[in-house]
N, C-alpha and C. Protein backbone atom coordinates (compact mmCIF):
# COMPACT_ATOMS: atom_id res chain seq x y z
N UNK A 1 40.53 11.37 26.78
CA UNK A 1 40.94 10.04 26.38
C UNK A 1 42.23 9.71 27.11
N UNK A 2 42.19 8.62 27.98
CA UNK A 2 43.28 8.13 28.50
C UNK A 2 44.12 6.60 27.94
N UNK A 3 44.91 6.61 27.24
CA UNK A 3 45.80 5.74 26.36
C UNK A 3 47.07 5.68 27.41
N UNK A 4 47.17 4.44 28.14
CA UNK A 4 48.50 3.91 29.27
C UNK A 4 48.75 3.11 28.97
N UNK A 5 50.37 2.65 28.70
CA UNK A 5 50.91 0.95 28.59
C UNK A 5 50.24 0.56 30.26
N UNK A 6 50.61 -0.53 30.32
CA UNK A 6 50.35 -1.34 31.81
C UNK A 6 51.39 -1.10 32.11
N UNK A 7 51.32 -1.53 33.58
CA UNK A 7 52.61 -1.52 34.55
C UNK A 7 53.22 -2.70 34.88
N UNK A 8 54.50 -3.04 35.17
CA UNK A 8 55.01 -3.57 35.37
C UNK A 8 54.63 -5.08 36.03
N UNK A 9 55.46 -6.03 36.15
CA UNK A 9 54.54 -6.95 36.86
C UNK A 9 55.60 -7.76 37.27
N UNK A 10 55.78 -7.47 39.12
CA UNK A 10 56.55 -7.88 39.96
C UNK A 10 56.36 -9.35 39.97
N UNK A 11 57.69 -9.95 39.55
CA UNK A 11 57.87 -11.63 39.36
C UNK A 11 58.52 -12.11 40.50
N UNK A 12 57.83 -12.82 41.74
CA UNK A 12 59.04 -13.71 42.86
C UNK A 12 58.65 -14.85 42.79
N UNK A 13 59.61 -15.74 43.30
CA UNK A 13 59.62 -17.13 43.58
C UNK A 13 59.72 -17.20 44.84
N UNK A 14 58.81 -17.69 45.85
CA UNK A 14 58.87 -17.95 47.20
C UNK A 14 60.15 -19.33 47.70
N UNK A 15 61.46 -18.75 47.91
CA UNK A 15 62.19 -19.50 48.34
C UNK A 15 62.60 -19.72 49.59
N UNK A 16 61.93 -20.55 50.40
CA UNK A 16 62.21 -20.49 51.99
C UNK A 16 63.13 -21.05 51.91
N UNK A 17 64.36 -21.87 51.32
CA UNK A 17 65.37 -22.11 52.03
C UNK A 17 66.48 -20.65 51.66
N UNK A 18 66.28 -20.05 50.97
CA UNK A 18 67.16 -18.26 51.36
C UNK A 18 66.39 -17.32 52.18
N UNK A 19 65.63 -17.90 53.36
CA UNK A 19 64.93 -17.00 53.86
C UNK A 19 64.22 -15.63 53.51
N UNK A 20 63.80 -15.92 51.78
CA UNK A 20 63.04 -14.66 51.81
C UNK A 20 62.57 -15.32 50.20
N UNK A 21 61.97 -14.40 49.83
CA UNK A 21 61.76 -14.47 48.52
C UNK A 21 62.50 -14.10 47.71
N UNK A 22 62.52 -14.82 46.37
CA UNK A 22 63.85 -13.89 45.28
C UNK A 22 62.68 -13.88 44.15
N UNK A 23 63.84 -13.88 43.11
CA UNK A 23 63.10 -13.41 41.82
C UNK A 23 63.55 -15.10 40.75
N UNK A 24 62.58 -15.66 40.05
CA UNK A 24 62.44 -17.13 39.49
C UNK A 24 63.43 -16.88 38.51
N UNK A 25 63.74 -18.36 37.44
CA UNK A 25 64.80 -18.27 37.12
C UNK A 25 63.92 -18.43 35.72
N UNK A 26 64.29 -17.56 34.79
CA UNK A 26 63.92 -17.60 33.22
C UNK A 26 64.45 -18.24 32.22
N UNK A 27 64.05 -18.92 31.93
CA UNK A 27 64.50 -20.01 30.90
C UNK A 27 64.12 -19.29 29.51
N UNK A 28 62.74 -18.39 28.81
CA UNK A 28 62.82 -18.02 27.61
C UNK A 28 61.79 -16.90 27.86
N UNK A 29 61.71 -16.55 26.92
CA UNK A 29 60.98 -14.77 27.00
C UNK A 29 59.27 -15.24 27.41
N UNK A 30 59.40 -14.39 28.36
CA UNK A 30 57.75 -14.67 28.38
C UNK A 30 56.83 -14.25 28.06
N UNK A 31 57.00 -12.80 27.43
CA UNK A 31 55.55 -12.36 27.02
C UNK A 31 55.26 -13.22 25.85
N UNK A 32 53.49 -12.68 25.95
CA UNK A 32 52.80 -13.66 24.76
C UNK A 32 52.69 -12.76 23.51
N UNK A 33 52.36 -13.00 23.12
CA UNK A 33 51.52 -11.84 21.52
C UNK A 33 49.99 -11.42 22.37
N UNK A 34 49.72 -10.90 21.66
CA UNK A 34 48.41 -9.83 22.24
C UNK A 34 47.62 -10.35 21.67
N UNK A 35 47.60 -11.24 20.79
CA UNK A 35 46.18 -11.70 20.65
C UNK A 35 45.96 -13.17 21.02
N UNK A 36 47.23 -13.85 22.05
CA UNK A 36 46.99 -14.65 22.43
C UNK A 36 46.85 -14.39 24.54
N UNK A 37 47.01 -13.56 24.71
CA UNK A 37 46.67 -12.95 25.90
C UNK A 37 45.44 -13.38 26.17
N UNK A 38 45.23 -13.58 27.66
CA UNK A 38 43.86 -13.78 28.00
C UNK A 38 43.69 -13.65 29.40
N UNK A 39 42.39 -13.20 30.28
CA UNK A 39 42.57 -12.91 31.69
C UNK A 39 43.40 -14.37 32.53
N UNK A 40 42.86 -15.58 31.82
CA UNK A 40 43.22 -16.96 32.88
C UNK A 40 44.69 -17.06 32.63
N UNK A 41 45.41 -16.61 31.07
CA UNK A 41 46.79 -16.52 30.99
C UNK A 41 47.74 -15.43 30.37
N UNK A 42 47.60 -14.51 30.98
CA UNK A 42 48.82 -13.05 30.75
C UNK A 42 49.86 -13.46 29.83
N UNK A 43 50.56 -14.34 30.77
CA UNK A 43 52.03 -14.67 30.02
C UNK A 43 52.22 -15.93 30.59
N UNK A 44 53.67 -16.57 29.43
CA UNK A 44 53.62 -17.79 29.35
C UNK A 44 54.30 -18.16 30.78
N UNK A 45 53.91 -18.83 31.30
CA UNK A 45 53.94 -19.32 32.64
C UNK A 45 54.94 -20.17 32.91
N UNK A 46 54.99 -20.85 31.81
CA UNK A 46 55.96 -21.99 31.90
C UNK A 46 57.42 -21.69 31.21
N UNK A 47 57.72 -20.45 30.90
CA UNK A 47 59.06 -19.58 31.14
C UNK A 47 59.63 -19.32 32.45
N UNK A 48 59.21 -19.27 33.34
CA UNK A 48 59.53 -19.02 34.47
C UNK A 48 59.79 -20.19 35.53
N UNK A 49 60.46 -20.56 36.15
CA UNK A 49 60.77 -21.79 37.17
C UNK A 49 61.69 -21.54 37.98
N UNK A 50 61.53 -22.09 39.26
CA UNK A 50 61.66 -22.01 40.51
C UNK A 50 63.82 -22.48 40.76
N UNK A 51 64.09 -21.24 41.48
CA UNK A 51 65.56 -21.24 41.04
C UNK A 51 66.00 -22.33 42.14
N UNK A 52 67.37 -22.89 41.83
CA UNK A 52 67.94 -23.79 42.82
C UNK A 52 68.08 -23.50 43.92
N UNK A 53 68.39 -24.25 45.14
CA UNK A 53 68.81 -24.66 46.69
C UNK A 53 69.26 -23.35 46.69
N UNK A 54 69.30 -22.34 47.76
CA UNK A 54 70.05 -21.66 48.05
C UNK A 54 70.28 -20.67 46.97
N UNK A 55 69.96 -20.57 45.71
CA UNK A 55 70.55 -19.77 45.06
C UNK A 55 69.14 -18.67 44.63
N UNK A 56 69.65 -17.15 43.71
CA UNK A 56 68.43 -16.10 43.71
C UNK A 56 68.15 -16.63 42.17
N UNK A 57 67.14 -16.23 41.65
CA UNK A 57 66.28 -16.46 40.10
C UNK A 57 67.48 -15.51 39.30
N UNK A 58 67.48 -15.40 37.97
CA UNK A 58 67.91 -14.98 36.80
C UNK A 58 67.12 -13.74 36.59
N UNK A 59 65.71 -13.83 36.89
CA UNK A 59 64.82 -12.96 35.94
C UNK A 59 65.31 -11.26 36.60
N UNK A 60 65.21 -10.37 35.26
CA UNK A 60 65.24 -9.30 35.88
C UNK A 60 63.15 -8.51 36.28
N UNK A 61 63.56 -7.41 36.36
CA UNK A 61 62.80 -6.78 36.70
C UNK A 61 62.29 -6.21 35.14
N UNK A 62 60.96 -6.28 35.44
CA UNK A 62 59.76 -5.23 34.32
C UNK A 62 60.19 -6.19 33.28
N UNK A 63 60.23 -7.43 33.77
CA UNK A 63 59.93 -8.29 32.50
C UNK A 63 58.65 -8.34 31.50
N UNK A 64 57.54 -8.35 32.39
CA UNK A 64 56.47 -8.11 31.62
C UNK A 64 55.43 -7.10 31.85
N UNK A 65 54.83 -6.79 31.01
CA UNK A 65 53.44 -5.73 31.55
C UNK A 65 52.55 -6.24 31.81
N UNK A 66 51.88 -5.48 32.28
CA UNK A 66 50.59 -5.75 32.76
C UNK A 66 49.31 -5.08 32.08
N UNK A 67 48.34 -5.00 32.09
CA UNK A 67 47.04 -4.74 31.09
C UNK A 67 47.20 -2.97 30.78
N UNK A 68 46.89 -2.32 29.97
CA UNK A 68 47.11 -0.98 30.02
C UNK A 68 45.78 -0.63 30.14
N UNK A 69 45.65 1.12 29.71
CA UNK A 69 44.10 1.33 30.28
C UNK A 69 43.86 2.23 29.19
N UNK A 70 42.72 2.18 28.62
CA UNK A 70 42.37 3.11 27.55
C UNK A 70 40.54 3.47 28.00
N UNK A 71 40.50 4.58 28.07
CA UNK A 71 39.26 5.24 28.83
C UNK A 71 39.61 6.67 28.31
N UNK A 72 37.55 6.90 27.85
CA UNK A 72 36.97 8.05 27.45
C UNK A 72 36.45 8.34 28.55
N UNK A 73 36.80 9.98 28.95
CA UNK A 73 35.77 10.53 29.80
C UNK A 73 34.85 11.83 29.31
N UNK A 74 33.95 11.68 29.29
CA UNK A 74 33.16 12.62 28.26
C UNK A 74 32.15 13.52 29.01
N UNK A 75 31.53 14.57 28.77
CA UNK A 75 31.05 15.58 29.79
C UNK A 75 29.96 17.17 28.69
N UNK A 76 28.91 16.65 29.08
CA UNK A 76 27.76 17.62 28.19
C UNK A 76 27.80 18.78 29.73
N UNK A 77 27.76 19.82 28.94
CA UNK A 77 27.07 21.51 29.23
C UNK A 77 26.32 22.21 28.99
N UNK A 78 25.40 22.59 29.46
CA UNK A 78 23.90 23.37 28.73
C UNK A 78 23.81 24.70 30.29
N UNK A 79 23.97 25.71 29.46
CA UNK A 79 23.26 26.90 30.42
C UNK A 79 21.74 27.09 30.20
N UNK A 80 21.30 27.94 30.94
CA UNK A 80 19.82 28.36 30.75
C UNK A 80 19.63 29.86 31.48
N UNK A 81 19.80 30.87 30.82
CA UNK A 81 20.14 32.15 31.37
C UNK A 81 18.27 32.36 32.16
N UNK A 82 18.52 33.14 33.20
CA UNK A 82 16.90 33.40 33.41
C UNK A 82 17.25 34.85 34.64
N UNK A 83 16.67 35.88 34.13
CA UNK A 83 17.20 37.91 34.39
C UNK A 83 18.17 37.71 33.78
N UNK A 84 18.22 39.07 34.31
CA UNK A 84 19.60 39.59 33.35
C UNK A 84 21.16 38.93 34.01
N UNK A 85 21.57 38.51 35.01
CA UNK A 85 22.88 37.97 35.81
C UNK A 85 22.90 36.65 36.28
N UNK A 86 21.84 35.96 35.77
CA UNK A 86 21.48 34.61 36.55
C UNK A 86 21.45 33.40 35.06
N UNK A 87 21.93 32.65 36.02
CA UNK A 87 21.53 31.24 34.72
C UNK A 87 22.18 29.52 35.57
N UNK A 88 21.42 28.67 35.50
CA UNK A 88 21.43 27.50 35.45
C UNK A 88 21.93 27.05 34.64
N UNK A 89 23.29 26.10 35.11
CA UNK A 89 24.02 25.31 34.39
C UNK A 89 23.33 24.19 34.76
N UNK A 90 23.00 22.89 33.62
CA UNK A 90 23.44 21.38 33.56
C UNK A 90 24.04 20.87 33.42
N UNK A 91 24.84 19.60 34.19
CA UNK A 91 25.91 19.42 33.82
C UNK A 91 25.83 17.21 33.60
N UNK A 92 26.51 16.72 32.64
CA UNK A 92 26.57 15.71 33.02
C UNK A 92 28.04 15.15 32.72
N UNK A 93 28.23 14.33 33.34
CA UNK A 93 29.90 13.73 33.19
C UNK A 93 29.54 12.38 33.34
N UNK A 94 30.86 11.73 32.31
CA UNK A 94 30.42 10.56 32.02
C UNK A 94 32.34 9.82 32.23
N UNK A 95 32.37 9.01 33.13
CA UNK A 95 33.86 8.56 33.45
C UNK A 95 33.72 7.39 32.45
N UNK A 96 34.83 6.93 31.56
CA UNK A 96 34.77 5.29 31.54
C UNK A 96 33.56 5.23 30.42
N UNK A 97 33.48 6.24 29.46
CA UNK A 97 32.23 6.11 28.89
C UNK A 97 31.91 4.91 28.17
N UNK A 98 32.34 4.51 27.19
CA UNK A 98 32.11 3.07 26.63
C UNK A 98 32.60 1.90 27.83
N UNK A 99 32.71 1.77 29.05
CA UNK A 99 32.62 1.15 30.08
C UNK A 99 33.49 -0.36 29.46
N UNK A 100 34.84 0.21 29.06
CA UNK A 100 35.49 -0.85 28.73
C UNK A 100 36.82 -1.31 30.02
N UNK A 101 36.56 -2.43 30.64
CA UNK A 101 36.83 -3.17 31.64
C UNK A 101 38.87 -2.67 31.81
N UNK A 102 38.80 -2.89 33.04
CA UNK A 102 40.89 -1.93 33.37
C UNK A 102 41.19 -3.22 34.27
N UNK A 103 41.59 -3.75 33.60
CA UNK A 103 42.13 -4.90 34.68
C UNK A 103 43.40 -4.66 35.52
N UNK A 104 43.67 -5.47 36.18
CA UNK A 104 44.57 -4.79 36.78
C UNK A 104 46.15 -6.15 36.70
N UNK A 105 46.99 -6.00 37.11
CA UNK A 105 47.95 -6.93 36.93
C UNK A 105 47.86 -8.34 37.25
N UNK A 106 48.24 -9.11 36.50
CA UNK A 106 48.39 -10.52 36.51
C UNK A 106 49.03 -10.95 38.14
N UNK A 107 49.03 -12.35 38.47
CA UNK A 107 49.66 -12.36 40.07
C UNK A 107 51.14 -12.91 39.01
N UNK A 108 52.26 -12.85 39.98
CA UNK A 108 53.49 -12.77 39.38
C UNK A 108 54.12 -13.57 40.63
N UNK A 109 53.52 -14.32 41.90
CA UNK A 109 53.96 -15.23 42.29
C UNK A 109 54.36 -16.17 41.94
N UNK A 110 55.15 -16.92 41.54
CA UNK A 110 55.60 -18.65 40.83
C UNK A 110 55.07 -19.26 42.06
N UNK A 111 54.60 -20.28 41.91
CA UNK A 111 54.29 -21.43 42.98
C UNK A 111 52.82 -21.67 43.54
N UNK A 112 51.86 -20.55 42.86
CA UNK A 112 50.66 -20.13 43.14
C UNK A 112 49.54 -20.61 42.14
N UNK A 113 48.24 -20.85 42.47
CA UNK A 113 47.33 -21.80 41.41
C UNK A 113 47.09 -20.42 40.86
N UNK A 114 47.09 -19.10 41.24
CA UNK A 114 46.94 -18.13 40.49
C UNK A 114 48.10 -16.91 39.45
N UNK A 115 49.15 -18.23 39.65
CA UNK A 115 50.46 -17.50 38.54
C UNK A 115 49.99 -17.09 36.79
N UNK A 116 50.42 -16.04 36.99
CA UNK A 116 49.73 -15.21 35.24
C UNK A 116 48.44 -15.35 35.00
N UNK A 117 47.53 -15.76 36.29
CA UNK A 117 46.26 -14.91 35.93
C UNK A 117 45.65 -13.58 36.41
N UNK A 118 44.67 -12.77 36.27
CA UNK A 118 44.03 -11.80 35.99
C UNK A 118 43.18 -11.82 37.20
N UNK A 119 43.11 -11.50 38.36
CA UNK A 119 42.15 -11.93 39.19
C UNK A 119 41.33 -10.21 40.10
N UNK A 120 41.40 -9.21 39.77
CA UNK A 120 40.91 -7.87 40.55
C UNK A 120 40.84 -7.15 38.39
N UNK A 121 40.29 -6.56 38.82
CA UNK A 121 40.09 -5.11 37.70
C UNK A 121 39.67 -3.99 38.88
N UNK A 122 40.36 -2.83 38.23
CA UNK A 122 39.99 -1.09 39.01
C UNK A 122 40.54 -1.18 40.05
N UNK A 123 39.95 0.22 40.42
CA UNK A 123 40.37 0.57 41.83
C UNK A 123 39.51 1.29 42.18
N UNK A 124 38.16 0.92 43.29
CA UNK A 124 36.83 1.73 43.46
C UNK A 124 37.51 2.88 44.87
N UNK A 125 38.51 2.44 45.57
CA UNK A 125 39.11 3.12 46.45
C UNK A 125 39.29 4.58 45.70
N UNK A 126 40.08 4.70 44.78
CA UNK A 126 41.14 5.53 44.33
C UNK A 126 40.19 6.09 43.08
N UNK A 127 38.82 5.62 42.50
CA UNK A 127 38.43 5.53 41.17
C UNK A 127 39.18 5.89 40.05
N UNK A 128 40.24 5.18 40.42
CA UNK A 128 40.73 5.32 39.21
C UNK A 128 40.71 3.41 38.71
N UNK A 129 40.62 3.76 36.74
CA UNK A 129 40.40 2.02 36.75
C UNK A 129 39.28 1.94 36.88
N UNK A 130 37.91 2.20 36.99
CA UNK A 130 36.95 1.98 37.78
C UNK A 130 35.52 1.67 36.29
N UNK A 131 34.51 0.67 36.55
CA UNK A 131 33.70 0.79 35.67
C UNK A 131 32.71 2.02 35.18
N UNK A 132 32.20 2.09 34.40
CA UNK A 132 31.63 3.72 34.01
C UNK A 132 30.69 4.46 35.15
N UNK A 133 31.25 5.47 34.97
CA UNK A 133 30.50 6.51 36.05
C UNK A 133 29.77 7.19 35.65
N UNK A 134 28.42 7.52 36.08
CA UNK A 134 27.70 8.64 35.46
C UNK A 134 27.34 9.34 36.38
N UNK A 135 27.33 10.90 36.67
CA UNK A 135 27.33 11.75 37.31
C UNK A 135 26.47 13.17 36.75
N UNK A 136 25.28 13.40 37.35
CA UNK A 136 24.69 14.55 36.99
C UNK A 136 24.78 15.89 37.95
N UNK A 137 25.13 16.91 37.33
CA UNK A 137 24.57 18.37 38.69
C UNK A 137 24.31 19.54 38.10
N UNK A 138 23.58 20.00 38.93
CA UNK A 138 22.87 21.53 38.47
C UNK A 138 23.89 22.76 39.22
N UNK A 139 23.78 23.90 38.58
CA UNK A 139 24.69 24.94 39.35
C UNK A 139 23.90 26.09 39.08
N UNK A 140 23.63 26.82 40.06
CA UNK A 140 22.73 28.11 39.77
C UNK A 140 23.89 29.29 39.99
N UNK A 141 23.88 29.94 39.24
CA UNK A 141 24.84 31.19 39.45
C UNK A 141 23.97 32.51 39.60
N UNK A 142 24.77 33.38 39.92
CA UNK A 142 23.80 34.41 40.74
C UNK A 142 24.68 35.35 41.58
């Protein structure tokens, strides 16, 4: 059983007149309550706004989280002895067993049609995050 808060969720404001990006300026707390969370809106969006001429945002860092991950990985074993030194294992493994969805972080750009939404889940690269896996193999020992 894997039980993770989420991670962090890098907040910038694209400011081309300081030649780079900074961090937006926070006017009031942004997380939401958890049962008003939703993939199209993470957090309240409209806490966050775009800092003045020349100057960097207010907000600090790890203001908000991001989705956490809670995943069963579960795994049956059965031998089958056959002579006296020999036996066949079955094996099955099961990743992600109740195949409950790992989203992955909200976008945390200000200025974007996709600010505080939900847009990737997993990571099929890395499988980690990943929707349920099922995996069978045999092992003969000997």
């Amino acid at each position: 059983m894997t039980l993770a808060e989420g991670l962090p969720v890098d907040l910038s404001s694209p400011n081309t007149t300081n030649c780079c990006s900074s961090r937006p300026d926070r006017i009031r707390d942004g997380n939401l309550p958890s049962s008003q969370r939703t993939i199209q809106h993470w957090f309240d969006t409209a806490a966050f706004r775009e800092p003045g001429l020349l100057l960097f945002g207010n907000a600090g860092r790890n203001l908000i989280s991001g989705p956490g991950t809670k995943q069963l990985d579960f795994s049956l074993f059965k031998e089958f002895p056959f002579g006296e030194a020999r036996r066949v294992e079955f094996r099955s493994e099961f990743f992600n067993l109740f195949n409950t969805p790992q989203f992955n972080n909200p976008n945390g750009s200000l200025g974007t049609a996709a600010f505080g939404t939900i847009t990737s889940a997993g990571s099929p690269i890395s499988f980690q995050r990943t929707s349920r896996q099922i995996q069978f193999g045999l092992k003969i020992y000997f």
